[in-house]
PDB file of N, CA and C in Angstrom:
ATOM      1  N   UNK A   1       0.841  -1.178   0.000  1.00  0.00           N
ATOM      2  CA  UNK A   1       0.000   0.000   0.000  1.00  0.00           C
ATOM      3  C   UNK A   1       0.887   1.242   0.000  1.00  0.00           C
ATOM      4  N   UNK A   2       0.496   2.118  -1.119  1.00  0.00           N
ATOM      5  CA  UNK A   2       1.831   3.262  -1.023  1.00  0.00           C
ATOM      6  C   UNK A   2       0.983   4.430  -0.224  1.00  0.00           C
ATOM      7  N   UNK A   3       1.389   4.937   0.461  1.00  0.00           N
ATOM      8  CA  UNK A   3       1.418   6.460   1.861  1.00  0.00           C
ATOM      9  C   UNK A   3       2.113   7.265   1.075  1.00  0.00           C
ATOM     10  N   UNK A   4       1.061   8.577   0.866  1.00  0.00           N
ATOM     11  CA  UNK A   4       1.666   9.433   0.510  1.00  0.00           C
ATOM     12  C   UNK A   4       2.316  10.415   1.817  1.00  0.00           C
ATOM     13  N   UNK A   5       3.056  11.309   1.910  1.00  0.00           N
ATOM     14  CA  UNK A   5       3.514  11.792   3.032  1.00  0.00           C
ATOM     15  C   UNK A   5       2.865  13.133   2.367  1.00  0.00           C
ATOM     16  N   UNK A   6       1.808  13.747   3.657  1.00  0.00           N
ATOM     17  CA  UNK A   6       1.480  14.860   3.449  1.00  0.00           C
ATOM     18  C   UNK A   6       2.055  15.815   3.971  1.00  0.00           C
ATOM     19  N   UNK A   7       2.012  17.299   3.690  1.00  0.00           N
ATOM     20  CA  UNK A   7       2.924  17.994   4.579  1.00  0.00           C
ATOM     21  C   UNK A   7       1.726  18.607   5.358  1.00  0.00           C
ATOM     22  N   UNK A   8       1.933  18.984   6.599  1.00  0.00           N
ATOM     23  CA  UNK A   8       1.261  19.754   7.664  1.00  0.00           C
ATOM     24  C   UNK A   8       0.716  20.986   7.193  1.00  0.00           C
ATOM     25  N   UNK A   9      -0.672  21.090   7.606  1.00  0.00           N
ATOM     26  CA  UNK A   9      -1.501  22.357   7.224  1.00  0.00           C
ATOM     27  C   UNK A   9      -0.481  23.650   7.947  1.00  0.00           C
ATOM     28  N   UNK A  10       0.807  23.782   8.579  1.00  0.00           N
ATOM     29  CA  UNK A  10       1.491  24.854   9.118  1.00  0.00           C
ATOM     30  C   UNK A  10       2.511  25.355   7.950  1.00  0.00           C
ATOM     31  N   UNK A  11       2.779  23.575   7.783  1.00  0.00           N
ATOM     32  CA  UNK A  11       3.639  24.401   6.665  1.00  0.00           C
ATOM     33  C   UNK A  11       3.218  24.832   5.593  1.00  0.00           C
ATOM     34  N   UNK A  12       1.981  24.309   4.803  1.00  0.00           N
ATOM     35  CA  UNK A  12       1.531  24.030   3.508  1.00  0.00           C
ATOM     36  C   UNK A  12       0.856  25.965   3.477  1.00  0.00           C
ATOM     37  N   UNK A  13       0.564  26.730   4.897  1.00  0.00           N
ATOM     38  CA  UNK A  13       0.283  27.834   4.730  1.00  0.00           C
ATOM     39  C   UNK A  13       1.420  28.864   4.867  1.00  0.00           C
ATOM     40  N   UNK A  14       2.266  28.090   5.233  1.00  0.00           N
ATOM     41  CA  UNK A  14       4.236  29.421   5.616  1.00  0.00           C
ATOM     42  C   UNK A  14       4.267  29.409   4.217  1.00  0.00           C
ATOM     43  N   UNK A  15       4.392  27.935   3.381  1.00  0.00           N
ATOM     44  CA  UNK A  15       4.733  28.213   1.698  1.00  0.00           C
ATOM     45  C   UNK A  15       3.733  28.798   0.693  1.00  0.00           C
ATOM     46  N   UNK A  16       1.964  28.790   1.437  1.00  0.00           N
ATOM     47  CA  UNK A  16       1.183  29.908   0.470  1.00  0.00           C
ATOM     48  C   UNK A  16       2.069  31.283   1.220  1.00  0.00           C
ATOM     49  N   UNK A  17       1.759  32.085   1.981  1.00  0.00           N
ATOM     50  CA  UNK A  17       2.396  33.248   2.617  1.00  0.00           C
ATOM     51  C   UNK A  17       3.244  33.721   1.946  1.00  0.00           C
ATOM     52  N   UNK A  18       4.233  32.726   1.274  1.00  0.00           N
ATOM     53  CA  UNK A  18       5.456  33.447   0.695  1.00  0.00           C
ATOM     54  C   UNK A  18       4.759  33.994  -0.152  1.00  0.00           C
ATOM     55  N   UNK A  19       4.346  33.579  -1.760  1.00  0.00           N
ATOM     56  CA  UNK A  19       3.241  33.971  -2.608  1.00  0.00           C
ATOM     57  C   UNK A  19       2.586  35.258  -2.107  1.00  0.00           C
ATOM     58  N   UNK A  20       2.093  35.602  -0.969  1.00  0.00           N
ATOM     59  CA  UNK A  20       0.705  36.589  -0.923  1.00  0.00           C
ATOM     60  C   UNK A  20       1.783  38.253  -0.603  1.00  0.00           C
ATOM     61  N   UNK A  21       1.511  38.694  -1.021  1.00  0.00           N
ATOM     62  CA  UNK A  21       1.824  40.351  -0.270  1.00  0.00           C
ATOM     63  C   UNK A  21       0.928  40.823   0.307  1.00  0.00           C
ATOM     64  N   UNK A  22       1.553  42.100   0.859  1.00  0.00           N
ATOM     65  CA  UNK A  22       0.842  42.327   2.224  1.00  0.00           C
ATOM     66  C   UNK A  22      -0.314  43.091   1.243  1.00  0.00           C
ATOM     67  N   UNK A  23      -0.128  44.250   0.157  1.00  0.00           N
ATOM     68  CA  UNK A  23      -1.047  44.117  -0.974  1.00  0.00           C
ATOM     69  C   UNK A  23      -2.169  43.251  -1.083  1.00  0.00           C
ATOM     70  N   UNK A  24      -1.674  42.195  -0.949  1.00  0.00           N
ATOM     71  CA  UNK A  24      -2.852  41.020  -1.546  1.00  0.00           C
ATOM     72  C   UNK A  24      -3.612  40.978  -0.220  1.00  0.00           C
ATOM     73  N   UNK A  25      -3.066  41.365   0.928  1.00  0.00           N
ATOM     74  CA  UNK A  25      -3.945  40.825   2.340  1.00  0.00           C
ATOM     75  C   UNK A  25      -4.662  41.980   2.288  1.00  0.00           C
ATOM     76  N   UNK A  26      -4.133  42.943   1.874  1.00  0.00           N
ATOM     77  CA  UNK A  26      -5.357  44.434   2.564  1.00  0.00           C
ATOM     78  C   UNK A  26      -6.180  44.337   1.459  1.00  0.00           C
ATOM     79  N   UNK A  27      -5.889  44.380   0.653  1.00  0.00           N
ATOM     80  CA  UNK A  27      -6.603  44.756  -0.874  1.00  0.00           C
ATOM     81  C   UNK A  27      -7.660  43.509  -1.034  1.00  0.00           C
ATOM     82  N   UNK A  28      -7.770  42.658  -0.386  1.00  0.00           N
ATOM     83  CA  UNK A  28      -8.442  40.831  -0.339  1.00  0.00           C
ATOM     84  C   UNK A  28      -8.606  40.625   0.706  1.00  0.00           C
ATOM     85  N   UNK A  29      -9.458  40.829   1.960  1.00  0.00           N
ATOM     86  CA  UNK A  29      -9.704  40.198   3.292  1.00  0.00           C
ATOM     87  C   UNK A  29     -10.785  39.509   3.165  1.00  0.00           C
ATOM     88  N   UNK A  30     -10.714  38.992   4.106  1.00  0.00           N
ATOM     89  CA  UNK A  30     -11.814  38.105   4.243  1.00  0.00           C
ATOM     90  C   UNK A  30     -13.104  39.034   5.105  1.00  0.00           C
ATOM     91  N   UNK A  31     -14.482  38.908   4.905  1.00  0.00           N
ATOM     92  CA  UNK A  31     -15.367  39.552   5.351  1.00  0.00           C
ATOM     93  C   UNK A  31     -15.173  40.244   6.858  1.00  0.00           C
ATOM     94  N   UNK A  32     -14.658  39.491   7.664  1.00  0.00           N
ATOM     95  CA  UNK A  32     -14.360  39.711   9.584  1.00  0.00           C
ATOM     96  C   UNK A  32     -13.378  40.203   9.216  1.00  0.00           C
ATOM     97  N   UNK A  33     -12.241  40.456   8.420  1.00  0.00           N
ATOM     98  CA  UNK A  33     -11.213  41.348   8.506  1.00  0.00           C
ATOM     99  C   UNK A  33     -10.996  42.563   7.350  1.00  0.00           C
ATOM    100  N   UNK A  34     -12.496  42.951   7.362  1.00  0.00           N
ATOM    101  CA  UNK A  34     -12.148  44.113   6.255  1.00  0.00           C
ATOM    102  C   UNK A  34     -11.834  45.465   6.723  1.00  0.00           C
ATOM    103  N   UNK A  35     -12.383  45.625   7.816  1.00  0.00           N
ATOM    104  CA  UNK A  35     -12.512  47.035   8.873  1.00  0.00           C
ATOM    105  C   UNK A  35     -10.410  46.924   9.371  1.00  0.00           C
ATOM    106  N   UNK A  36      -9.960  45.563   9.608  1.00  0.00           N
ATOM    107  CA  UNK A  36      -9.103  46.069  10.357  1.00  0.00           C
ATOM    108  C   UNK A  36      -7.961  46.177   9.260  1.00  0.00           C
ATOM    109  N   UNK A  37      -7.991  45.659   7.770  1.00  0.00           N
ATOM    110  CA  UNK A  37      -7.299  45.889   7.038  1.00  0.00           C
ATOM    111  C   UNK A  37      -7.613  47.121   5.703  1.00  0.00           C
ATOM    112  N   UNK A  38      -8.807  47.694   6.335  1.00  0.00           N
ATOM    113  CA  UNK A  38      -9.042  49.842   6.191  1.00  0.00           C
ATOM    114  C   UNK A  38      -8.362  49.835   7.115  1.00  0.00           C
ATOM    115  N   UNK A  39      -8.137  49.832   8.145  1.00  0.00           N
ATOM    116  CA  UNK A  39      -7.810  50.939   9.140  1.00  0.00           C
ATOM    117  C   UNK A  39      -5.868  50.258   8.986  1.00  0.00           C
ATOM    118  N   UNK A  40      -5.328  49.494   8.501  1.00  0.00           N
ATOM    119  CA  UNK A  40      -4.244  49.478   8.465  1.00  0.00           C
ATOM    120  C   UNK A  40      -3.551  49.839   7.194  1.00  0.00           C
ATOM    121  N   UNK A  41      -4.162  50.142   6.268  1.00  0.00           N
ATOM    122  CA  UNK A  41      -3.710  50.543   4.661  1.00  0.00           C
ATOM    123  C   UNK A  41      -4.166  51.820   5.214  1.00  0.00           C
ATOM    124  N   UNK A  42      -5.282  52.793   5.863  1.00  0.00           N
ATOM    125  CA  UNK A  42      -4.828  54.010   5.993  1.00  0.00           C
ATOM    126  C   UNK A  42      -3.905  54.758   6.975  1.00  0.00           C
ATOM    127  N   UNK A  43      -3.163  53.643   8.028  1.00  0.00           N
ATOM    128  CA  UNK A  43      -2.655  53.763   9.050  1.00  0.00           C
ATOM    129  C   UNK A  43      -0.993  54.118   8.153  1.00  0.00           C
ATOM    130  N   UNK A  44      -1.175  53.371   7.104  1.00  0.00           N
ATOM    131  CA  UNK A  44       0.296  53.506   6.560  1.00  0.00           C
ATOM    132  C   UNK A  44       0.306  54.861   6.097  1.00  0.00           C
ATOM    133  N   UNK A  45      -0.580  55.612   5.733  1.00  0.00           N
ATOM    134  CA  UNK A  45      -0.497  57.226   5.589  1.00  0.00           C
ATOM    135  C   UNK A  45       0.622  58.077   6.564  1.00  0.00           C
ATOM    136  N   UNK A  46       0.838  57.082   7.537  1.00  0.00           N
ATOM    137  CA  UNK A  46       1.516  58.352   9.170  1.00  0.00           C
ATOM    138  C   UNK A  46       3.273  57.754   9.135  1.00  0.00           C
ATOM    139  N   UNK A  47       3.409  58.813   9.769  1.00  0.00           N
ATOM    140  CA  UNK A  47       5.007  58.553  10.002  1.00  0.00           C
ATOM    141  C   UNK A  47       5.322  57.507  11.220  1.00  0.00           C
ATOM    142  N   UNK A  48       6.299  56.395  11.123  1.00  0.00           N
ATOM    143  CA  UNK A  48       5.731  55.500  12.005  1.00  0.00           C
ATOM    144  C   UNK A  48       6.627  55.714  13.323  1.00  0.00           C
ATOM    145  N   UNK A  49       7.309  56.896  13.193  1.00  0.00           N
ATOM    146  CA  UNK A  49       7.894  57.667  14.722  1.00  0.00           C
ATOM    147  C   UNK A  49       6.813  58.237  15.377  1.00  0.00           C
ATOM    148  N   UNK A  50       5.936  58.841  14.552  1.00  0.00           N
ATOM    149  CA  UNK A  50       4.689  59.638  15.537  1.00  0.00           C
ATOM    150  C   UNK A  50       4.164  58.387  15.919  1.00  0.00           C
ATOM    151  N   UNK A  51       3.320  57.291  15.543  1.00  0.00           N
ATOM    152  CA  UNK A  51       2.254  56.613  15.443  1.00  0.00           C
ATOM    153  C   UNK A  51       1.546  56.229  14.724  1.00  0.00           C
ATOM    154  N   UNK A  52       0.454  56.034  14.318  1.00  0.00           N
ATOM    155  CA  UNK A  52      -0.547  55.539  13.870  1.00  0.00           C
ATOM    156  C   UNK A  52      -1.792  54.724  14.563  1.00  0.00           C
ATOM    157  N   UNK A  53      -2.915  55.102  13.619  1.00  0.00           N
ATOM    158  CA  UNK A  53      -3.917  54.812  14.304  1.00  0.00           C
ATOM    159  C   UNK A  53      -4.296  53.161  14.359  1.00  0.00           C
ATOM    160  N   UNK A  54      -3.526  52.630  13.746  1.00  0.00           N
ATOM    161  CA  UNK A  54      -3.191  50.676  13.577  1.00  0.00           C
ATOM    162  C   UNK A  54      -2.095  50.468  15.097  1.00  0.00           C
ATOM    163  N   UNK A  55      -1.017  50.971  15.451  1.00  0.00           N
ATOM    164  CA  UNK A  55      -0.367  51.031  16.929  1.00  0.00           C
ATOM    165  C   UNK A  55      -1.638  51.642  17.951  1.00  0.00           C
ATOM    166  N   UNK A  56      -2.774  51.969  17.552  1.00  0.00           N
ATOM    167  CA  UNK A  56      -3.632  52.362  18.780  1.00  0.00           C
ATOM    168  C   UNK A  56      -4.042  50.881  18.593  1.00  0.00           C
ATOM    169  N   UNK A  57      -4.851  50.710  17.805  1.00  0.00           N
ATOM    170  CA  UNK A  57      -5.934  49.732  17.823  1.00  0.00           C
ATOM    171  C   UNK A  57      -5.273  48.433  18.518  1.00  0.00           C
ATOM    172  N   UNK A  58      -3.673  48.246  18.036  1.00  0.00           N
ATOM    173  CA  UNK A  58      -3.285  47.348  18.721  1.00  0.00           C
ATOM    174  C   UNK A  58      -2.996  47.095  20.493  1.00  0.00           C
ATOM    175  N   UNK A  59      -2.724  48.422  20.837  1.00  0.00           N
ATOM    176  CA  UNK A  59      -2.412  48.566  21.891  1.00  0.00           C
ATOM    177  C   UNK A  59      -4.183  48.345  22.580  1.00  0.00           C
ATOM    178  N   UNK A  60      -5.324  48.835  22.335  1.00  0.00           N
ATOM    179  CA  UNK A  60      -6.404  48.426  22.760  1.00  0.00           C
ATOM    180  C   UNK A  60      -6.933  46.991  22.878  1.00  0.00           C
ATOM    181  N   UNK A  61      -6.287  47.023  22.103  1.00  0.00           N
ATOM    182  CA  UNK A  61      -7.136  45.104  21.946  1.00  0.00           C
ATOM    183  C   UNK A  61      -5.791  44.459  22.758  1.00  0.00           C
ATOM    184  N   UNK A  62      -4.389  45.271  23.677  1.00  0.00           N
ATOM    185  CA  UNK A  62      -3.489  44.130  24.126  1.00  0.00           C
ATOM    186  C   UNK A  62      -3.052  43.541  23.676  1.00  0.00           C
ATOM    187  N   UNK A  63      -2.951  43.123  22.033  1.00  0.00           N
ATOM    188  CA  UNK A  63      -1.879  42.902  21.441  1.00  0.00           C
ATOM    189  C   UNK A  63      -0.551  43.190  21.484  1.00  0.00           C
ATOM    190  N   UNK A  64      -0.449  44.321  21.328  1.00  0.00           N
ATOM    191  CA  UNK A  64       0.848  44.571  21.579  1.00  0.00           C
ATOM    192  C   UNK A  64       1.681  44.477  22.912  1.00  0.00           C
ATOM    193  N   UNK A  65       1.272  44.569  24.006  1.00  0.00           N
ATOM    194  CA  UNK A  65       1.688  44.571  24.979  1.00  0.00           C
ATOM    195  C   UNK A  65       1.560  43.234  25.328  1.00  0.00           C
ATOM    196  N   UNK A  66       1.164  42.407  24.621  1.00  0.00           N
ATOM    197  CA  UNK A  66       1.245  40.882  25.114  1.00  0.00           C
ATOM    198  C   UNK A  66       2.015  40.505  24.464  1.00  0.00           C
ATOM    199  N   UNK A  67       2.414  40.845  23.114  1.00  0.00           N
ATOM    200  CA  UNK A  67       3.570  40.293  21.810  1.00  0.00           C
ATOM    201  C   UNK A  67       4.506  41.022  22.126  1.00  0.00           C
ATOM    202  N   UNK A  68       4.786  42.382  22.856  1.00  0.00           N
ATOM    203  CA  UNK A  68       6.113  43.398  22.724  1.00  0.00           C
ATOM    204  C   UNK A  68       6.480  44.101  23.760  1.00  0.00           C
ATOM    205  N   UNK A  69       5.753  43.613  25.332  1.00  0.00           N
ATOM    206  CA  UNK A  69       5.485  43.918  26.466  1.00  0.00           C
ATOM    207  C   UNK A  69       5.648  45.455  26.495  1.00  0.00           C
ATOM    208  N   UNK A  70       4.781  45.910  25.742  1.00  0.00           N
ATOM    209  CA  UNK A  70       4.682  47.618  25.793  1.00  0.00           C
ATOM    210  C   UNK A  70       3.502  48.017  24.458  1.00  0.00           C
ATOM    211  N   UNK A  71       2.934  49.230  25.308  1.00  0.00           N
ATOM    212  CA  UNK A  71       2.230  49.782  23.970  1.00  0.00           C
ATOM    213  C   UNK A  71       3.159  50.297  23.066  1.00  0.00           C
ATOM    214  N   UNK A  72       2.595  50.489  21.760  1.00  0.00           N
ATOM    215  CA  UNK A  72       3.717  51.073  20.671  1.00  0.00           C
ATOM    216  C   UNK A  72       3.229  52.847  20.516  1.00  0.00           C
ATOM    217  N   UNK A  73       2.445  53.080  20.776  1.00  0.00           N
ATOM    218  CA  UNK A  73       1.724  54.492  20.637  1.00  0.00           C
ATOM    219  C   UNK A  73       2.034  54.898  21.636  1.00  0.00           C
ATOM    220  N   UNK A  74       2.827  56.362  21.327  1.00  0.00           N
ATOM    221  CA  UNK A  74       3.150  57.351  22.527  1.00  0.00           C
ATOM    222  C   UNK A  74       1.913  58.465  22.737  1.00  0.00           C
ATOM    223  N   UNK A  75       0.937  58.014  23.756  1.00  0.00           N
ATOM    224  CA  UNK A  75      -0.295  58.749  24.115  1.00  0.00           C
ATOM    225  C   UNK A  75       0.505  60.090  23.722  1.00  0.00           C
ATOM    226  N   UNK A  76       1.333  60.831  23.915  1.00  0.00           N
ATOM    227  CA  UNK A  76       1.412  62.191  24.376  1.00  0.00           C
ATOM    228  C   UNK A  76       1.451  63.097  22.786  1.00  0.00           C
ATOM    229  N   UNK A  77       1.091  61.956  21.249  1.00  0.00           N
ATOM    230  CA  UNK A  77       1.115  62.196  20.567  1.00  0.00           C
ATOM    231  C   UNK A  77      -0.146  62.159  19.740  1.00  0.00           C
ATOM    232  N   UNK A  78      -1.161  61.886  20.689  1.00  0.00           N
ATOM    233  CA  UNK A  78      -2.356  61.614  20.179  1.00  0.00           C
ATOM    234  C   UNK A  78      -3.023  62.405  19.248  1.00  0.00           C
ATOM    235  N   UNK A  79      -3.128  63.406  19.891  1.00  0.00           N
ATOM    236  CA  UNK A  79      -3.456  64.750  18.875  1.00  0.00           C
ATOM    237  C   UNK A  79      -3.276  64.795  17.809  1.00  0.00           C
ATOM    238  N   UNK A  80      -1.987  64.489  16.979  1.00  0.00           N
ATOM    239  CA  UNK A  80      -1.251  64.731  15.958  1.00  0.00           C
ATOM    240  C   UNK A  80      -2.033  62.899  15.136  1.00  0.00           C
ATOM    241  N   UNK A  81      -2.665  62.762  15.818  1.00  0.00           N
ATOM    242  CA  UNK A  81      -2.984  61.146  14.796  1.00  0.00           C
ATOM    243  C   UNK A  81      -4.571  60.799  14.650  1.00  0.00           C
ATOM    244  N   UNK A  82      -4.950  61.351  15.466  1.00  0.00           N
ATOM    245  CA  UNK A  82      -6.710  60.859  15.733  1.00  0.00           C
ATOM    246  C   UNK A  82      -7.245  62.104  15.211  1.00  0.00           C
ATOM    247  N   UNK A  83      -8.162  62.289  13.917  1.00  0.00           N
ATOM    248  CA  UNK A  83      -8.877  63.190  13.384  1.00  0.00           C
ATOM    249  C   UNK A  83     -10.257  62.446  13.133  1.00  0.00           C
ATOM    250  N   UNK A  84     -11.376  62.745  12.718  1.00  0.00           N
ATOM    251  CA  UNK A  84     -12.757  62.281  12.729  1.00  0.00           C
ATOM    252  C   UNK A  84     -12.917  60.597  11.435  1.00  0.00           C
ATOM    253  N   UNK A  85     -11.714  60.795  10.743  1.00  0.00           N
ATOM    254  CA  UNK A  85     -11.468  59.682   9.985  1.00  0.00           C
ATOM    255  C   UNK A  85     -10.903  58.831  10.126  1.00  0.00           C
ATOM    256  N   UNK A  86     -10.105  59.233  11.546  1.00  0.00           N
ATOM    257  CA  UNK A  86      -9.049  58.204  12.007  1.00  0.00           C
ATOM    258  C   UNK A  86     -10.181  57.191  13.006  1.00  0.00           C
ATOM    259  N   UNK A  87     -10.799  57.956  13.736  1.00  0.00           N
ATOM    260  CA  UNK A  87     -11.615  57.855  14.364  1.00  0.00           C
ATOM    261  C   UNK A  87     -12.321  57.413  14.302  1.00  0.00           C
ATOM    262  N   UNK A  88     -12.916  57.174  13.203  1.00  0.00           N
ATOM    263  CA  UNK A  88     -13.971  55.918  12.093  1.00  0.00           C
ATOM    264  C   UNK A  88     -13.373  54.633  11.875  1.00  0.00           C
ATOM    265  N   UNK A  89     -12.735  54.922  11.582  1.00  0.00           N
ATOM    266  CA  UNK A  89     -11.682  53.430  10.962  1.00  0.00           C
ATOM    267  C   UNK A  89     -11.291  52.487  12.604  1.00  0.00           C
ATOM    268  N   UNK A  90     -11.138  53.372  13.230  1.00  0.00           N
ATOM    269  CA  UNK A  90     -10.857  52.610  14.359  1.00  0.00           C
ATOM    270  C   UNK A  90     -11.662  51.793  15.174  1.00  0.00           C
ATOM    271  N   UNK A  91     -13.273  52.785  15.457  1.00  0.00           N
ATOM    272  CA  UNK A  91     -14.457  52.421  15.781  1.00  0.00           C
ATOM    273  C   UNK A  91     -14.407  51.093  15.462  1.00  0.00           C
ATOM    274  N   UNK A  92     -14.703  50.931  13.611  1.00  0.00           N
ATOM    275  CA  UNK A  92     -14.896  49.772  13.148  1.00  0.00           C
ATOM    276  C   UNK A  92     -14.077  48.946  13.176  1.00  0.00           C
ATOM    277  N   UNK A  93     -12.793  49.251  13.363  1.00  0.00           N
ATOM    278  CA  UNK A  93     -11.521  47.646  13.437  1.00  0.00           C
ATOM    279  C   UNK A  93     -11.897  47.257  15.029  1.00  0.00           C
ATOM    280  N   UNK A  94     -12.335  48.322  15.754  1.00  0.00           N
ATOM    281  CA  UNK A  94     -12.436  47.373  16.839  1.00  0.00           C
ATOM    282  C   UNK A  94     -13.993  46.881  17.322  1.00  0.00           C
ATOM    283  N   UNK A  95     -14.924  47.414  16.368  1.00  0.00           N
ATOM    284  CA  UNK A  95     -16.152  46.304  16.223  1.00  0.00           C
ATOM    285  C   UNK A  95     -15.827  44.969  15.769  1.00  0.00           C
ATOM    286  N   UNK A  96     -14.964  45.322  14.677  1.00  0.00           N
ATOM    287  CA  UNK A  96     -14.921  44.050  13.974  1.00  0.00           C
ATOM    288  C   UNK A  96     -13.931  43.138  14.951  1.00  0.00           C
ATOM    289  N   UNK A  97     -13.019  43.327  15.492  1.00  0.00           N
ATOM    290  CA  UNK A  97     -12.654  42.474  16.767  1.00  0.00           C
ATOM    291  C   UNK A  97     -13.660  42.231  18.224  1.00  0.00           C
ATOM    292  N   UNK A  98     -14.408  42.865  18.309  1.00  0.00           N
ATOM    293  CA  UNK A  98     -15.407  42.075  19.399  1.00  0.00           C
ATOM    294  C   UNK A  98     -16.293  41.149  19.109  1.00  0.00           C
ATOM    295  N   UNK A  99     -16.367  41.366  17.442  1.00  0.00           N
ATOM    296  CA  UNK A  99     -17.075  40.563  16.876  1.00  0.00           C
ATOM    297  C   UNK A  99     -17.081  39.121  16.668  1.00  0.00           C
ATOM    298  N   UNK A 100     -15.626  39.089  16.239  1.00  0.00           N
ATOM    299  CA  UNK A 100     -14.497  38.227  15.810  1.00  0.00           C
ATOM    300  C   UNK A 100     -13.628  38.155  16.379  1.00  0.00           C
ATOM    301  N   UNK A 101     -12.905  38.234  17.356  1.00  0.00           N
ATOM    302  CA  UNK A 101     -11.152  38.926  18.142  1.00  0.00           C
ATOM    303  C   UNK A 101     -10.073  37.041  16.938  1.00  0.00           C
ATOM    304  N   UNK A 102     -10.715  35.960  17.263  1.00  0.00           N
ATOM    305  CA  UNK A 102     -10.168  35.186  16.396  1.00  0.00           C
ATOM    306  C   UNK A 102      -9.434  35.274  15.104  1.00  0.00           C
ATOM    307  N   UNK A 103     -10.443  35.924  14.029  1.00  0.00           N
ATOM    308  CA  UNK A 103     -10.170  35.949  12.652  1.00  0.00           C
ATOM    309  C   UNK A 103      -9.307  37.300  12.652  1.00  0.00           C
ATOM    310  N   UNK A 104      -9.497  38.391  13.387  1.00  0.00           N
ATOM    311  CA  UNK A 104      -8.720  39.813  13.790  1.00  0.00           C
ATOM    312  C   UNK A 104      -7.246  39.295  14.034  1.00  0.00           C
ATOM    313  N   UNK A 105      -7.190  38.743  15.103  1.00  0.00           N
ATOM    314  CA  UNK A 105      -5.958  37.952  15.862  1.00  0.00           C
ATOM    315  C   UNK A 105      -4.945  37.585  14.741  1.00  0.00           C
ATOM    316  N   UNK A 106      -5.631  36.187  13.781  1.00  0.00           N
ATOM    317  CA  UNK A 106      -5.256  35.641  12.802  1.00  0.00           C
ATOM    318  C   UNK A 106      -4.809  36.210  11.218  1.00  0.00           C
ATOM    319  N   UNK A 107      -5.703  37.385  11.378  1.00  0.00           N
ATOM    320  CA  UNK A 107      -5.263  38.738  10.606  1.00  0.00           C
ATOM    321  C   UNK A 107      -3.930  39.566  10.484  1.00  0.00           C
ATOM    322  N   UNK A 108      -3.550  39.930  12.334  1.00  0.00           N
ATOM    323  CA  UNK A 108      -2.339  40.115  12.297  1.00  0.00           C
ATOM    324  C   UNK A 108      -1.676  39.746  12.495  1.00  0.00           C
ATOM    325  N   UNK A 109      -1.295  38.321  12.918  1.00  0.00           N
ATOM    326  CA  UNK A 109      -0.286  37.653  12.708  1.00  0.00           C
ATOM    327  C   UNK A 109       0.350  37.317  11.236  1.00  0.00           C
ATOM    328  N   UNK A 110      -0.739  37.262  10.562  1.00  0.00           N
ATOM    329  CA  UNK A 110      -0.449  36.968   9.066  1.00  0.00           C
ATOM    330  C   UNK A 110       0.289  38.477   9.041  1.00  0.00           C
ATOM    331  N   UNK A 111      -0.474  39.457   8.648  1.00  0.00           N
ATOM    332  CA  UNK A 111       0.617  40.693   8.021  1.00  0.00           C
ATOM    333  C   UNK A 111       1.681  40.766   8.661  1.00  0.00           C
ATOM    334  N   UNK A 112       1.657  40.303  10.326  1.00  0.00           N
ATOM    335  CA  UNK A 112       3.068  40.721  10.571  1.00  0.00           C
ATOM    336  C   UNK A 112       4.430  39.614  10.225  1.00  0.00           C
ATOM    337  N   UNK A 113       4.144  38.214   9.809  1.00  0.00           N
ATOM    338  CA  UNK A 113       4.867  37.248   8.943  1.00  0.00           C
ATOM    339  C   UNK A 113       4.939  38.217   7.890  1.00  0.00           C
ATOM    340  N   UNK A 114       4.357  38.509   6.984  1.00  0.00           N
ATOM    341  CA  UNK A 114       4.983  38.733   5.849  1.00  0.00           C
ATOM    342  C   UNK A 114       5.533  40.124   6.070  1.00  0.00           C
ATOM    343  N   UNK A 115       5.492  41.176   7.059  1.00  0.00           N
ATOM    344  CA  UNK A 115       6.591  42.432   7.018  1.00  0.00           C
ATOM    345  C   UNK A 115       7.859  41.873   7.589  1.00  0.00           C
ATOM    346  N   UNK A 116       7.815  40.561   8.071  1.00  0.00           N
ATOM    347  CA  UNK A 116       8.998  40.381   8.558  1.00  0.00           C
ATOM    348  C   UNK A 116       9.964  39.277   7.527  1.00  0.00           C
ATOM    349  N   UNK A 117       9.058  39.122   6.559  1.00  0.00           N
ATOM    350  CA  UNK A 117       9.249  37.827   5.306  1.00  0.00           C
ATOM    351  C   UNK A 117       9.840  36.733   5.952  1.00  0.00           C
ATOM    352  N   UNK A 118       8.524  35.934   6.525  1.00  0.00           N
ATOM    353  CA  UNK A 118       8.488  34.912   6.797  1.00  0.00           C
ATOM    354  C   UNK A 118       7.394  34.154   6.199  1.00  0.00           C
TER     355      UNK A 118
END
């Protein structure tokens, strides 16, 4: 009887990943991650010494401070980042994580593999 040797659903998605750009993830989400990949294609608008409104959202939901034991957003710069549009986008990335926090979660781990090209 011949066994084929399959490879593991971990790896079989590290070798799609290579293939996808981060392009292809914002520009293509999946329904539960459309709000948080708006609010991170317009987050890339900011200088990433001030902040951005994608380092808030993370720091709210504890991401970051659970992956980097620190927030990444320097509150004392808030002003200079949160305007009534920033402010929208955010609302909704973090509806769409109470909604979902799973598929959100799984969201950024993926973009952050591929900024780190893995």
């Amino acid at each position: 009887m011949n066994e084929t040797k399959q490879t593991p659903l971990s790896e079989q998605r590290v070798k799609e990943r290579k293939e996808i750009t981060l392009w292809d993830l914002l520009e293509n989400p999946k329904p539960s991650q459309a709000h948080t990949a708006g609010l991170i294609s317009w987050s890339m608008n900011y200088d990433q010494e001030t902040g951005t409104p994608y380092h808030i959202f993370l720091d709210l939901i504890g991401y970051s401070l659970e992956e980097y034991g620190s927030n990444l957003f320097n509150y004392s710069n808030i002003h200079k980042v949160l305007g009534f549009m920033e402010l929208d986008y955010l609302g909704d990335a973090l509806k769409e994580y109470a909604e979902n926090p799973e598929s959100v979660l799984y969201f950024i781990q993926e973009i952050n593999e591929i900024e780190r090209g893995n």
